[in-house]
C-alpha atoms as a PDB file:
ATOM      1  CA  UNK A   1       0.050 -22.350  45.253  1.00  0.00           C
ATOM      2  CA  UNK A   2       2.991 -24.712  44.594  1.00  0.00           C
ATOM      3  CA  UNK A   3       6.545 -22.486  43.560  1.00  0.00           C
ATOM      4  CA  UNK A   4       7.026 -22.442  39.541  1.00  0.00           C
ATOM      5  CA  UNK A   5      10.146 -24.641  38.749  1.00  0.00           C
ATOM      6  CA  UNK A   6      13.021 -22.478  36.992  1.00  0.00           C
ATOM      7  CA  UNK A   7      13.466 -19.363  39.296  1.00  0.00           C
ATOM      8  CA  UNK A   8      11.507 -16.046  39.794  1.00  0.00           C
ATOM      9  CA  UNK A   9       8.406 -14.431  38.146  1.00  0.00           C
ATOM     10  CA  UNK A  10       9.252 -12.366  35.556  1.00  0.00           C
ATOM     11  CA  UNK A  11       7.807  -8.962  35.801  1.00  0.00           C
ATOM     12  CA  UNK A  12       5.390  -8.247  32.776  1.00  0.00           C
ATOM     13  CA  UNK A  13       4.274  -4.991  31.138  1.00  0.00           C
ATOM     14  CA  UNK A  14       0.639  -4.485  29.710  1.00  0.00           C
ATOM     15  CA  UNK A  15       0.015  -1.615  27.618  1.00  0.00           C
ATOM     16  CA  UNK A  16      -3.648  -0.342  26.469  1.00  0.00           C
ATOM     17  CA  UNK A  17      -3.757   2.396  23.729  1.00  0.00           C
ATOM     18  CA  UNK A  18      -6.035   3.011  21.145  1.00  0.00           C
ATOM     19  CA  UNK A  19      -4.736   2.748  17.655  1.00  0.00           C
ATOM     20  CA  UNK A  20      -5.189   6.043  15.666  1.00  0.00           C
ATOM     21  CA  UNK A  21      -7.082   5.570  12.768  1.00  0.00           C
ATOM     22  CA  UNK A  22      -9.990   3.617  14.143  1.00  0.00           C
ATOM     23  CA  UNK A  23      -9.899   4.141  17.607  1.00  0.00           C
ATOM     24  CA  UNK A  24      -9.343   0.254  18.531  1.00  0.00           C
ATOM     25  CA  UNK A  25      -8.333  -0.944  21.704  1.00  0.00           C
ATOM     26  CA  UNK A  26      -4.901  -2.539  21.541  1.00  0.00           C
ATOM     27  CA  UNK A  27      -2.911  -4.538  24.198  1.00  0.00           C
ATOM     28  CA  UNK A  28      -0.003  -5.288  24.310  1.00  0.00           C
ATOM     29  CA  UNK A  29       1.739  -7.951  26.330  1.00  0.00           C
ATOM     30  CA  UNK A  30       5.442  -8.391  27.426  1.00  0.00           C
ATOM     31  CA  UNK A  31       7.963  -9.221  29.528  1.00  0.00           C
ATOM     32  CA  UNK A  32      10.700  -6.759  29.890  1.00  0.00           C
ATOM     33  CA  UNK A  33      13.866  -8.006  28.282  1.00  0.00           C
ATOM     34  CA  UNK A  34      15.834  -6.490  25.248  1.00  0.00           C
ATOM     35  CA  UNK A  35      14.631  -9.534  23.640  1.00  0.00           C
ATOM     36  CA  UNK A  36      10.688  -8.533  23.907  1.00  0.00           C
ATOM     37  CA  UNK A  37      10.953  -5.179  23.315  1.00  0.00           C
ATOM     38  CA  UNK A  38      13.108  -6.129  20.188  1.00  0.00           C
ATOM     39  CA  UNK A  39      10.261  -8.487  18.796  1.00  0.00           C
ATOM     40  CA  UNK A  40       7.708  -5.661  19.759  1.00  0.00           C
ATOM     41  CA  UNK A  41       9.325  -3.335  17.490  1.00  0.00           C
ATOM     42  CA  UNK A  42       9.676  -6.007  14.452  1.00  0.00           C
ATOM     43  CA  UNK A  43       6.026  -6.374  15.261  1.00  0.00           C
ATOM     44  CA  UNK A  44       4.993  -2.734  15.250  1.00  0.00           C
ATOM     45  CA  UNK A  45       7.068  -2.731  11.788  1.00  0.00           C
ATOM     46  CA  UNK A  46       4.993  -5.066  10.313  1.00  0.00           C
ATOM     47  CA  UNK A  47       1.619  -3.943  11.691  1.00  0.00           C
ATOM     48  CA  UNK A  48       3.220  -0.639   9.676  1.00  0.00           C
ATOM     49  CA  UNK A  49       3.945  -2.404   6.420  1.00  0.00           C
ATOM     50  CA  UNK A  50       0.028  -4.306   6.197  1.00  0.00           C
ATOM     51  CA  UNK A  51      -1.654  -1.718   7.065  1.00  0.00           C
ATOM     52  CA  UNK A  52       0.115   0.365   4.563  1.00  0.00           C
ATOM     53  CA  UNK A  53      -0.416  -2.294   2.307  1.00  0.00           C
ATOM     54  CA  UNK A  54      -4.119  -2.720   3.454  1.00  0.00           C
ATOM     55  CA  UNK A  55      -4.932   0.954   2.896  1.00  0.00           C
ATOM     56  CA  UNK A  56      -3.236   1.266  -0.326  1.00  0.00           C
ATOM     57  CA  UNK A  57      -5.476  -1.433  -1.795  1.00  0.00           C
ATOM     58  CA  UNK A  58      -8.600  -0.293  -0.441  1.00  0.00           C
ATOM     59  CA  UNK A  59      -7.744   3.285  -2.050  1.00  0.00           C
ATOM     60  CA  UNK A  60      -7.554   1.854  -5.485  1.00  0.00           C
END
């Protein structure tokens, strides 16, 4: 296996959980740096905001 060009492997987290209301598997992938973790939580905010959005219109 020839040696990736630019330096060491980064070490990578995968997390499996299931998401509360429906019980659906969920992964998520990421390396660990302040910068991943930072666009994991602006992605967990807007999973917050459509879903919010999602249930409020299918409640009306």
């Amino acid at each position: 296996m020839p040696a990736r060009q630019g330096g060491a492997r980064r070490p990578v987290l995968l997390v499996v959980y299931l998401e509360r209301l429906n019980h659906t598997p969920r992964a998520l992938i990421g390396a660990f740096s302040v910068t991943t973790e930072a666009a994991l939580k602006d992605q967990q905010a807007l999973m917050f905001i459509a879903g919010s959005a999602n249930y409020f219109l299918s409640s009306t």
